[in-house]
N, C-alpha and C. Protein backbone atom coordinates (compact mmCIF):
# COMPACT_ATOMS: atom_id res chain seq x y z
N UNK A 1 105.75 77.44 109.96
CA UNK A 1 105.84 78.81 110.42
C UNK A 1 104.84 79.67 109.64
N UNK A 2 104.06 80.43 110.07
CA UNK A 2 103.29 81.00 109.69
C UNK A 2 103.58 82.73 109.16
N UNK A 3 103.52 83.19 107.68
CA UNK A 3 104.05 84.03 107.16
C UNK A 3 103.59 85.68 107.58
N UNK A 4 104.37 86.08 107.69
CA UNK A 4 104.92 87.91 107.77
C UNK A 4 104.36 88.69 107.59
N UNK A 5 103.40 89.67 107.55
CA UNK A 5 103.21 90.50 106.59
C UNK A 5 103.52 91.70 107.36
N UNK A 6 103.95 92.79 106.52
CA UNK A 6 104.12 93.95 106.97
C UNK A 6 103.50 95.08 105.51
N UNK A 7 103.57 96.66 106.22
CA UNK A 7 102.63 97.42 105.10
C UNK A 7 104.07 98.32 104.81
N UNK A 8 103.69 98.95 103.64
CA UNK A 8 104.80 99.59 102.91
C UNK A 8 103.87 101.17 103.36
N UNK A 9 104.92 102.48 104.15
CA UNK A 9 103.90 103.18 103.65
C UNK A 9 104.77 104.72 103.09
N UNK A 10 104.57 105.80 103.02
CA UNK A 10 105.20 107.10 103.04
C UNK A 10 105.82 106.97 101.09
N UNK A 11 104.59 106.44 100.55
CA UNK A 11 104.84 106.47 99.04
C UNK A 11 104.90 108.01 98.45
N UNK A 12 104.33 108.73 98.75
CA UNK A 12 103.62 109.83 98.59
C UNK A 12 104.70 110.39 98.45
N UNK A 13 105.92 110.53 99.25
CA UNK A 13 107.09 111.29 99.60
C UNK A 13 108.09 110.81 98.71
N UNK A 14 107.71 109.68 97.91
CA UNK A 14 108.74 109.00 97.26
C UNK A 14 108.19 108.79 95.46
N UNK A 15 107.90 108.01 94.89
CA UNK A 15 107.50 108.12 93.30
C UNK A 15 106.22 107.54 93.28
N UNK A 16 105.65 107.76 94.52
CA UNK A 16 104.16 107.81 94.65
C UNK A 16 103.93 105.43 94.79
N UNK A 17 102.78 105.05 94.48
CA UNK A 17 102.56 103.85 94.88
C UNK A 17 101.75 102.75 92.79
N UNK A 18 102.10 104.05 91.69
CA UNK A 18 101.63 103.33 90.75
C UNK A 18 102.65 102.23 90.13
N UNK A 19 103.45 102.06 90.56
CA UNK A 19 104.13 100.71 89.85
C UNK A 19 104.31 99.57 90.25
N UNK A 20 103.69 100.00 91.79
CA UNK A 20 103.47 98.53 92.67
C UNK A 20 102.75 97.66 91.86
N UNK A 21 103.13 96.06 91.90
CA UNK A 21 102.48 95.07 91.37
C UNK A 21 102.38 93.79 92.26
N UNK A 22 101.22 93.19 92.22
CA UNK A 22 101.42 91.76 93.49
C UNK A 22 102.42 91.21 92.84
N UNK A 23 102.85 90.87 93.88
CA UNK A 23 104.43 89.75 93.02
C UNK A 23 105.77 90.43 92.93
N UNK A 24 105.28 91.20 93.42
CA UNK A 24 107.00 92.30 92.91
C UNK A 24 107.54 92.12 94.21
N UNK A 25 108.64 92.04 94.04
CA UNK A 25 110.07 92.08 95.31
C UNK A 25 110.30 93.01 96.01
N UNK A 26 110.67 93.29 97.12
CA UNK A 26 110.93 94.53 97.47
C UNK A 26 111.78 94.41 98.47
N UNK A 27 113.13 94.98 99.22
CA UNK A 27 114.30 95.03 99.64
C UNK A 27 114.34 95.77 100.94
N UNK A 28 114.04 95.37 102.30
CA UNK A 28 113.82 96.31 103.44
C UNK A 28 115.28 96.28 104.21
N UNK A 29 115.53 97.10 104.22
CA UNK A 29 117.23 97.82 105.25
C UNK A 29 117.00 98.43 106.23
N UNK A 30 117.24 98.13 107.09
CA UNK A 30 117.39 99.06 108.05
C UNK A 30 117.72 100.25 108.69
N UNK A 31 117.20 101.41 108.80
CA UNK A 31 118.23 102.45 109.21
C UNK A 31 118.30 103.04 110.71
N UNK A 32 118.78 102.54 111.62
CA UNK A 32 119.30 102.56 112.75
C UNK A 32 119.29 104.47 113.30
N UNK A 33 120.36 104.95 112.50
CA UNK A 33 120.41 106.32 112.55
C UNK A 33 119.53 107.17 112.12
N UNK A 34 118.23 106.71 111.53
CA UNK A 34 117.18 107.67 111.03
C UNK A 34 116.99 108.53 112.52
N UNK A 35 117.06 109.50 112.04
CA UNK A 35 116.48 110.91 113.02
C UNK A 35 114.74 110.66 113.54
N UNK A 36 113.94 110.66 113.14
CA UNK A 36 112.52 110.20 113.12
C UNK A 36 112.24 109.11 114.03
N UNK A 37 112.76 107.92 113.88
CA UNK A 37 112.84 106.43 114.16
C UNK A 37 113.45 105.30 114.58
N UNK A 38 114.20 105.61 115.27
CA UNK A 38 114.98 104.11 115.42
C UNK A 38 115.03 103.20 115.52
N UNK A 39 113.51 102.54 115.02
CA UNK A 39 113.43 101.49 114.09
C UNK A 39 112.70 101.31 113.07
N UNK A 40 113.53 102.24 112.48
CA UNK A 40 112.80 102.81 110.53
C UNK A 40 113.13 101.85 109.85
N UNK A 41 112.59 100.68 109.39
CA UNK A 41 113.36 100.40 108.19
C UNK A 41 112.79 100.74 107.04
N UNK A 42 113.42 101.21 105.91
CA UNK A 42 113.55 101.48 104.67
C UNK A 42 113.08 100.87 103.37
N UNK A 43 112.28 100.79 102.77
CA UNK A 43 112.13 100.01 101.58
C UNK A 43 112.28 100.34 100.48
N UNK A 44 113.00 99.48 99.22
CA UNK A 44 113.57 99.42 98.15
C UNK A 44 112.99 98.86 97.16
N UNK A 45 113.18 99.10 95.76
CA UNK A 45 112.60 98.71 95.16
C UNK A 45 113.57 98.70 93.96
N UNK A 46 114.21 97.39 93.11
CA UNK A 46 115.55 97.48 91.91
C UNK A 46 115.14 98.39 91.40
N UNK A 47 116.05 99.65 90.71
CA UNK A 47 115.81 100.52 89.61
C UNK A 47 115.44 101.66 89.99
N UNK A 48 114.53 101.58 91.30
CA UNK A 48 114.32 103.02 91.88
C UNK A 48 114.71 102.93 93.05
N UNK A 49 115.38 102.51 93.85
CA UNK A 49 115.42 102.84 95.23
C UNK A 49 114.72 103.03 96.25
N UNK A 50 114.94 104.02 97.24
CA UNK A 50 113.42 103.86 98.26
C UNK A 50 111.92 104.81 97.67
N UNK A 51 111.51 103.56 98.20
CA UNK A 51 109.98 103.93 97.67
C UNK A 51 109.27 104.43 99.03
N UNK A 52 109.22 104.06 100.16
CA UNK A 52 108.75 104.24 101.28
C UNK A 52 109.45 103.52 102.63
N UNK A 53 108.47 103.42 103.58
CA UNK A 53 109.00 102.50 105.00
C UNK A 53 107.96 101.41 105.24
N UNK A 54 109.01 100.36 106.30
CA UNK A 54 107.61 99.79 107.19
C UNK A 54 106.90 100.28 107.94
N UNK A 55 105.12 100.36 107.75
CA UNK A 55 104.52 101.27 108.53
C UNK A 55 104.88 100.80 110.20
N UNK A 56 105.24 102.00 110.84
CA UNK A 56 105.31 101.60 112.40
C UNK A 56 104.54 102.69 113.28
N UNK A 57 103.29 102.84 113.16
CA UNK A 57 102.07 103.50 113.90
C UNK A 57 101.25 102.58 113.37
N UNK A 58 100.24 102.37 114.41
CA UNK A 58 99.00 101.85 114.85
C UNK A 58 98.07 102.44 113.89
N UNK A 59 98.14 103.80 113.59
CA UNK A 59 96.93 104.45 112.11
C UNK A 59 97.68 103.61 111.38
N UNK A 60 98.50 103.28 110.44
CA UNK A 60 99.33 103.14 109.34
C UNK A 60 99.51 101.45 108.92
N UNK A 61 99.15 100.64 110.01
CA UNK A 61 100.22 98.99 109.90
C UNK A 61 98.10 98.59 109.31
N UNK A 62 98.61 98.01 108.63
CA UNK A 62 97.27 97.32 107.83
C UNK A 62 96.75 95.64 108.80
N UNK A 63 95.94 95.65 108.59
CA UNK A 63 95.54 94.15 109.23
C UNK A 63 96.52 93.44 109.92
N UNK A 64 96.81 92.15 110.08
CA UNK A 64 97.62 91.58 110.56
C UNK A 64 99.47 91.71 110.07
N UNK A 65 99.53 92.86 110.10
CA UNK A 65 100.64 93.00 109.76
C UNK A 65 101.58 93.73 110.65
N UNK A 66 102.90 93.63 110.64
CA UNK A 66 104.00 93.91 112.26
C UNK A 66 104.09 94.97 111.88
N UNK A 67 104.86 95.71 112.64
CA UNK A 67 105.14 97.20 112.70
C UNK A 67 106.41 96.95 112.55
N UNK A 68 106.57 97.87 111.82
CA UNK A 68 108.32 98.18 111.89
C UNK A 68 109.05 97.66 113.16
N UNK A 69 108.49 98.00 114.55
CA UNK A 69 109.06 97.95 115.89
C UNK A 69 109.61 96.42 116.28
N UNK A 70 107.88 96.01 115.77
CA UNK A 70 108.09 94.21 115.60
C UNK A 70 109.19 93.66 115.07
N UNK A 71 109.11 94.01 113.86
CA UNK A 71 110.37 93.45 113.12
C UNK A 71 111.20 93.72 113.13
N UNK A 72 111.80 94.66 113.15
CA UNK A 72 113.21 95.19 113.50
C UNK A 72 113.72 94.12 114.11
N UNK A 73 113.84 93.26 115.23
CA UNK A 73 114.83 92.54 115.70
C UNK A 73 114.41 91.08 115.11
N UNK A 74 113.68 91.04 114.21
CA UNK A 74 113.17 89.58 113.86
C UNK A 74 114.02 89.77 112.27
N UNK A 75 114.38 90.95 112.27
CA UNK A 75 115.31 90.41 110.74
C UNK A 75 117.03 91.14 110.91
N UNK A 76 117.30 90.20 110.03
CA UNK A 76 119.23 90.92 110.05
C UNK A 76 118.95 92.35 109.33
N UNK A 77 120.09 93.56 109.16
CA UNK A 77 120.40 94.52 108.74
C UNK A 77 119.23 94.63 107.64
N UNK A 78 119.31 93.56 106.80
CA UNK A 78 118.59 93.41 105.35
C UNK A 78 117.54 92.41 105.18
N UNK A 79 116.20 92.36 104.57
CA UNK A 79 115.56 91.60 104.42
C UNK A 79 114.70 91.68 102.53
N UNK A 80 113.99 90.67 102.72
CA UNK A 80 113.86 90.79 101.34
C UNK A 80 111.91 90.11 101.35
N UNK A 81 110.83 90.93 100.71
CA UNK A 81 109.88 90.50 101.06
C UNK A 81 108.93 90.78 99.91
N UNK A 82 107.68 90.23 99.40
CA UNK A 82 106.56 90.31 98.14
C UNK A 82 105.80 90.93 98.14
N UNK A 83 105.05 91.73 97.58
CA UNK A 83 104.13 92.67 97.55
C UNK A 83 102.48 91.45 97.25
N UNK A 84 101.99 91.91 97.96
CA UNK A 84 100.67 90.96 98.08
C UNK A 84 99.30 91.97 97.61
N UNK A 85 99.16 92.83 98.11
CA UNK A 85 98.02 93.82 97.90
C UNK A 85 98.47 95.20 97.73
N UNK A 86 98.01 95.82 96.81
CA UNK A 86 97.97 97.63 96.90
C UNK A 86 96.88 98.38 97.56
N UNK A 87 96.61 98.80 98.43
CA UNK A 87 95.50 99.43 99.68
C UNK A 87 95.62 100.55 98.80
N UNK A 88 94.42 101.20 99.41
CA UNK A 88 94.84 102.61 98.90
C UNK A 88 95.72 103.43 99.88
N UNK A 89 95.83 103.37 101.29
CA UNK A 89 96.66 103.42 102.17
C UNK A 89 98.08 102.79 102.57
N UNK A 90 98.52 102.44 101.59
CA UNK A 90 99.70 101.11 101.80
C UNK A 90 99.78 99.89 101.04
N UNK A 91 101.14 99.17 100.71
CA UNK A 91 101.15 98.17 100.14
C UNK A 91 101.03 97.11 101.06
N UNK A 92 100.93 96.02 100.98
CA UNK A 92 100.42 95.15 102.15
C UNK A 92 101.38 94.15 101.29
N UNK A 93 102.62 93.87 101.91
CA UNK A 93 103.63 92.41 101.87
C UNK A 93 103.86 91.65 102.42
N UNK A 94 104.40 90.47 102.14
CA UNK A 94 104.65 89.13 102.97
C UNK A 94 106.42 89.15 103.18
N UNK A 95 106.87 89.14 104.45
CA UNK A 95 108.31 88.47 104.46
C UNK A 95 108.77 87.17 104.44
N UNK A 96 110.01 87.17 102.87
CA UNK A 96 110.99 85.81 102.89
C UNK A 96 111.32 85.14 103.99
N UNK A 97 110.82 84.14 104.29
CA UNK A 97 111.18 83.70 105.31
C UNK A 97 112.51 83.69 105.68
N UNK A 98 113.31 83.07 104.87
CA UNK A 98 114.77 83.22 105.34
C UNK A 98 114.77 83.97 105.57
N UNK A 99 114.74 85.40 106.06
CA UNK A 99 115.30 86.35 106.42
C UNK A 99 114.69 86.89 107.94
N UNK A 100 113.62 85.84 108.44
CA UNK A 100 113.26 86.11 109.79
C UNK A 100 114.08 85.33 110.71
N UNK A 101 114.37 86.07 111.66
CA UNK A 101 115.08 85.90 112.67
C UNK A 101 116.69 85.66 112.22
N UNK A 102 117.21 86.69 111.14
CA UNK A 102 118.36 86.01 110.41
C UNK A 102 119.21 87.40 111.33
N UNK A 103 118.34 88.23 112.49
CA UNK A 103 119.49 89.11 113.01
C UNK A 103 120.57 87.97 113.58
N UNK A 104 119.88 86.71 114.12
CA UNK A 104 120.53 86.08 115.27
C UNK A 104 122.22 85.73 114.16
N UNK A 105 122.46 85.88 113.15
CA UNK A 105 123.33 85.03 112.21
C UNK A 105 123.75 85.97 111.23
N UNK A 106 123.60 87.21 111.12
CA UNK A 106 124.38 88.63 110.44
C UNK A 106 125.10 89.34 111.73
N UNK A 107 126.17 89.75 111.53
CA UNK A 107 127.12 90.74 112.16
C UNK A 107 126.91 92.35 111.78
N UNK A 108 126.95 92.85 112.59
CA UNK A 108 126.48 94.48 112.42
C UNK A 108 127.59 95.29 111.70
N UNK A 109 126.49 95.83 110.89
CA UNK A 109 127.49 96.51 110.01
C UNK A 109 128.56 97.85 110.41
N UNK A 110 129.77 98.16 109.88
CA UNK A 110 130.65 99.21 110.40
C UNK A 110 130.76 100.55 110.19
N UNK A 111 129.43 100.64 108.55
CA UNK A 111 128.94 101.83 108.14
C UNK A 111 128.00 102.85 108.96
């Protein structure tokens, strides 16, 4: 199977993009009810929380990487994915595999 990538973006709004490191983890959730998006998902980061989103505009998604729109149904509620490059426009990550196509095998949450 050939690997994931998606872009991190809307740092600016959040503790900005200097502590990104290749290799670092990062925690994408979904938020269903975002006002903006309804298919925003969210990205996390241990210790600070959200840092930004998956980019989902055509200006914003970096090279071969999905849009938020894409993925949204290719992952459960939660996913978990690596930071590969810092752009100056975006972080550019790879998704855990386990966690593609893991909507088909999570139950929706009641929150």
């Amino acid at each position: 199977m050939k690997k994931v990538y998606f872009t991190i973006v809307g740092m600016q709004f959040n503790h900005g993009d200097w502590f990104f490191e290749e290799g670092m983890k990062v925690k994408l959730i979904k938020e269903p009810d975002n006002k903006y998006d309804s298919e925003a998902i969210r990205v996390e980061v241990k210790g600070l929380g959200k840092v930004g989103y998956v980019a989902n505009s055509p200006r914003t998604v970096a090279g071969d990487s999905m849009s938020a729109g894409r993925l949204y149904d290719k992952i459960g509620d939660k996913a978990k994915g690596k930071v590969l490059h810092i752009l100056g426009n975006g972080v550019l990550c790879t998704l855990d595999k386990k966690y593609l196509n893991a909507s088909k095998h999570t139950k929706k949450s009641k929150h």
